[in-house]
C-alpha atoms as a PDB file:
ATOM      1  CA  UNK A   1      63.331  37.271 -14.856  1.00  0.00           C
ATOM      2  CA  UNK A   2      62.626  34.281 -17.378  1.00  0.00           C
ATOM      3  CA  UNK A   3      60.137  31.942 -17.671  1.00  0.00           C
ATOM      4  CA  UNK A   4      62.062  28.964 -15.150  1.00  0.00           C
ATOM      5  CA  UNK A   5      62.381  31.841 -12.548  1.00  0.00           C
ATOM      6  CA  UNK A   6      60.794  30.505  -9.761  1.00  0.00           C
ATOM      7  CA  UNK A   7      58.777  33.490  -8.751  1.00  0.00           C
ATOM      8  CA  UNK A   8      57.078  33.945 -12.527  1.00  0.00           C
ATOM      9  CA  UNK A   9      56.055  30.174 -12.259  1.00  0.00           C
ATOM     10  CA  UNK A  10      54.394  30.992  -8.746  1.00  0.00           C
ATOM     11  CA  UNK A  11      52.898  33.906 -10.071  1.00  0.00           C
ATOM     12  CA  UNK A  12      51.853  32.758 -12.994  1.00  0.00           C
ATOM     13  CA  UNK A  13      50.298  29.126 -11.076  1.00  0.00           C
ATOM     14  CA  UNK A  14      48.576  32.075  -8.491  1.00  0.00           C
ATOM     15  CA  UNK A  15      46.880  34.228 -11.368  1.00  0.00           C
ATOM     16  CA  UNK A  16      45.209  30.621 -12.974  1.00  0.00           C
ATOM     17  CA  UNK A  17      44.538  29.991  -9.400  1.00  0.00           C
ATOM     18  CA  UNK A  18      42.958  33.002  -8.953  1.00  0.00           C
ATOM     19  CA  UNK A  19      40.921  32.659 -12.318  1.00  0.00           C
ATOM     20  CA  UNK A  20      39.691  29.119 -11.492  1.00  0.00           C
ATOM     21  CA  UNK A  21      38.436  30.628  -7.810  1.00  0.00           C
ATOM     22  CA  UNK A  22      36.713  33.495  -9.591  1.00  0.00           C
ATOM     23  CA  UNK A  23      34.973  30.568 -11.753  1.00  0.00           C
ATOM     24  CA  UNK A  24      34.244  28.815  -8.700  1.00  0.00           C
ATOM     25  CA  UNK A  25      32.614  31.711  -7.076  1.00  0.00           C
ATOM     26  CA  UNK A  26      30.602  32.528 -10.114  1.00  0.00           C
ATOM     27  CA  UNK A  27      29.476  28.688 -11.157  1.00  0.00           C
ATOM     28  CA  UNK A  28      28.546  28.273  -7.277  1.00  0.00           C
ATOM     29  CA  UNK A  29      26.292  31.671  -6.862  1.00  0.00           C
ATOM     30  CA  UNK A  30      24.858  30.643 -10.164  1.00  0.00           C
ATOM     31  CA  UNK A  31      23.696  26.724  -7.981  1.00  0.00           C
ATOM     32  CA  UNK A  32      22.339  29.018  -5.411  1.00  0.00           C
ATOM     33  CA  UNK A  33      20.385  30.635  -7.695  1.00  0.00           C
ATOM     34  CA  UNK A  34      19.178  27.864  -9.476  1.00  0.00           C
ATOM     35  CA  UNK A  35      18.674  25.990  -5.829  1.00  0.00           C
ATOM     36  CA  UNK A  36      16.689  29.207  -4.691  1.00  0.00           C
ATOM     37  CA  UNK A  37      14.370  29.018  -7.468  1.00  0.00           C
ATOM     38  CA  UNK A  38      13.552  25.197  -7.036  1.00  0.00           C
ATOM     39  CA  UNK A  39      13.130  25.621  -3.028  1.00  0.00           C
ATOM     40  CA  UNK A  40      10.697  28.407  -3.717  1.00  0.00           C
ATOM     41  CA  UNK A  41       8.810  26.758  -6.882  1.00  0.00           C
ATOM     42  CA  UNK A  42       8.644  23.501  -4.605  1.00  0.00           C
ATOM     43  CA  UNK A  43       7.519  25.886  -1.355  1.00  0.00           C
ATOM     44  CA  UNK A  44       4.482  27.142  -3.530  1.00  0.00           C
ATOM     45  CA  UNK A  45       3.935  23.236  -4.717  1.00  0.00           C
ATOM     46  CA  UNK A  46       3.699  22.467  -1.161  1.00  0.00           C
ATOM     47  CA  UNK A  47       1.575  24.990   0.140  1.00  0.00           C
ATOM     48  CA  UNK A  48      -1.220  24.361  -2.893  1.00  0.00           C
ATOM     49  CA  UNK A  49      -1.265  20.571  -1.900  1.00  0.00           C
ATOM     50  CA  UNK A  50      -1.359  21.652   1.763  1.00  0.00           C
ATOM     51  CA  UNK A  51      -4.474  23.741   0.792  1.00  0.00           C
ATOM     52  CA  UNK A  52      -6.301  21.003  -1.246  1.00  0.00           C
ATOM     53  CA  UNK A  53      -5.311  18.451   1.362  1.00  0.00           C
ATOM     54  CA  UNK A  54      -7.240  20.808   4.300  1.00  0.00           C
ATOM     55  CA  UNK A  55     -10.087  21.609   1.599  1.00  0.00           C
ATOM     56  CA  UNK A  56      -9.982  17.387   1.227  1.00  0.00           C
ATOM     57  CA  UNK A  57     -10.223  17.038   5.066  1.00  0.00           C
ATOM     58  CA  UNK A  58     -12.213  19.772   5.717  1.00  0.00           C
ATOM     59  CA  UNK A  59     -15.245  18.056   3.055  1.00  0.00           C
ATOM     60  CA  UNK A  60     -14.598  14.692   4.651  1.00  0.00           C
ATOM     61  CA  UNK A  61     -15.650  15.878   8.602  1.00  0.00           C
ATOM     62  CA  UNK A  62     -18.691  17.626   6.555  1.00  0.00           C
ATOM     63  CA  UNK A  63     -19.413  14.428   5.271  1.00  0.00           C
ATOM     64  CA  UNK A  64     -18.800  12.241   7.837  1.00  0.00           C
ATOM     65  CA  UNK A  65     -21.108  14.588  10.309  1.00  0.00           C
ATOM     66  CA  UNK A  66     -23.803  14.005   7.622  1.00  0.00           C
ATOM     67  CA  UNK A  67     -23.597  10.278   7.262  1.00  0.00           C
ATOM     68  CA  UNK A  68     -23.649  10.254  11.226  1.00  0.00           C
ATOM     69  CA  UNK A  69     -26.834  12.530  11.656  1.00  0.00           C
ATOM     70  CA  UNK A  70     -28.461  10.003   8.911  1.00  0.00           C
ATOM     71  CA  UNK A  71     -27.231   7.066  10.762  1.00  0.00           C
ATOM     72  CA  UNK A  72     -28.946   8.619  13.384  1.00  0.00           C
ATOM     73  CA  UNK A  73     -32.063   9.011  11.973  1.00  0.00           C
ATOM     74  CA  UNK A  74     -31.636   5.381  10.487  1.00  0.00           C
ATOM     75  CA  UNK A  75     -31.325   4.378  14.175  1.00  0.00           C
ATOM     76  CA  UNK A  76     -34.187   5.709  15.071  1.00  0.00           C
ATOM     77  CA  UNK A  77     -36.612   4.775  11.891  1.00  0.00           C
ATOM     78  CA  UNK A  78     -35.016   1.220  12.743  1.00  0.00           C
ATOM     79  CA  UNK A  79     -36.101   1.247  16.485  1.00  0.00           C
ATOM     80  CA  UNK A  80     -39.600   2.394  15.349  1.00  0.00           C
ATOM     81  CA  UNK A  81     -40.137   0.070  13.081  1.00  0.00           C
ATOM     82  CA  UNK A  82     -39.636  -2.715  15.763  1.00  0.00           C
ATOM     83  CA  UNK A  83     -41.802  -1.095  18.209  1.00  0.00           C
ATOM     84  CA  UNK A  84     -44.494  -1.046  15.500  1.00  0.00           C
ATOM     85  CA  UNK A  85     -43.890  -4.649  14.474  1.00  0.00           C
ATOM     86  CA  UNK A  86     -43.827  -5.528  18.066  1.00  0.00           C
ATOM     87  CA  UNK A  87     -47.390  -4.047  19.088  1.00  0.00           C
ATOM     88  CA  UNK A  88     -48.564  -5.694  15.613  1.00  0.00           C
ATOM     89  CA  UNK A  89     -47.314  -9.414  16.219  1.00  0.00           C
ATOM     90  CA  UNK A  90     -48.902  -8.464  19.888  1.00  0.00           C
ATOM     91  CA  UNK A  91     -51.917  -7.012  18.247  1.00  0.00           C
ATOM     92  CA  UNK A  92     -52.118 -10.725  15.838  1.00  0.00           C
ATOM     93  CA  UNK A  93     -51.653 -13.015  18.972  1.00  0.00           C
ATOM     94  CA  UNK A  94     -54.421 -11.098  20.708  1.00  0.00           C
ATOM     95  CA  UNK A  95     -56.820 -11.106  17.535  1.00  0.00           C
ATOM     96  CA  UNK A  96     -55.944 -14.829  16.772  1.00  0.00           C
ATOM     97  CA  UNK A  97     -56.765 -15.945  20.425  1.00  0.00           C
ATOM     98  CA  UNK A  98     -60.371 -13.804  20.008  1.00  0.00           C
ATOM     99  CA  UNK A  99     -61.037 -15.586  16.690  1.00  0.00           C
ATOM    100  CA  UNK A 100     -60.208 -19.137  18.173  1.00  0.00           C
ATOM    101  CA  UNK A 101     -62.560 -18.201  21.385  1.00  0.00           C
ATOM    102  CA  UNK A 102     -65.070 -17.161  18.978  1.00  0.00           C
ATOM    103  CA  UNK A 103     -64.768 -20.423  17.070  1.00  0.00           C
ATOM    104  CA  UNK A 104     -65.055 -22.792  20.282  1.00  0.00           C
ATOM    105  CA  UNK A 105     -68.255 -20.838  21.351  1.00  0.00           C
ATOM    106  CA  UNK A 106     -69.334 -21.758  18.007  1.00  0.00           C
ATOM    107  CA  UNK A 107     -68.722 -25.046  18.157  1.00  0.00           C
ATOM    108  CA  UNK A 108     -70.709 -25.007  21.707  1.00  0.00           C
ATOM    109  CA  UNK A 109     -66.724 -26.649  22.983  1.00  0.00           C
ATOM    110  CA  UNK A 110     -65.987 -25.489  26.588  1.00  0.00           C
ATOM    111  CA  UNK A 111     -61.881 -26.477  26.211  1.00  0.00           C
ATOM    112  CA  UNK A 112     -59.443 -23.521  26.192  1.00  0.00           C
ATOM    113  CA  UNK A 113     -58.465 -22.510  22.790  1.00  0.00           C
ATOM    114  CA  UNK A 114     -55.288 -23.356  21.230  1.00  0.00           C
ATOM    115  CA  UNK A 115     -52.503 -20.424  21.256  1.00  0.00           C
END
């Protein structure tokens, strides 16, 4: 057989066939690798922000239930503090309507004293 025989040049065209499938098959389990190693690498990426975003959350409720309970407590310092200021403005009124009774017995007046 020569070189133009139709069966070498098939041959020949099916061994560099077979050499660039070989290739193939190499260059493609060599991506798989390399994609393996990213997915994994970007797997352990995901789970550490995962973690730091739960730790995150996690210190945000505990601070958020802390700011309530002092809101709370602000509430209630608030509400006090207007009861207080109530009885004293009440407690005033009372004392200023003694001292202007006081002062029209003084002045021997019998009109009601001014409010």
């Amino acid at each position: 057989m020569s070189a133009d025989d139709p069966l070498s040049r098939i041959d020949a065209h099916m061994a560099r066939g077979n050499e660039l499938m070989e290739q193939n098959r190499a260059a493609f389990q060599d991506l798989r690798t390399f994609l393996r190693d990213m997915t994994l690498r970007q797997e352990k990426v995901m789970r550490g922000m995962l973690a730091r975003l739960e730790e995150q959350s996690t210190e945000i409720r505990e601070q958020t239930n802390v700011l309530r309970q002092e809101g709370n407590v602000l509430r209630q310092q608030t509400e006090s503090i207007r009861e207080g200021r109530e009885e004293f403005v009440q407690e005033s009124r009372a004392q200023r309507a003694a001292l202007f009774r006081m002062l029209d017995r003084l002045d021997g007046g019998d009109s009601p004293a001014a409010a």
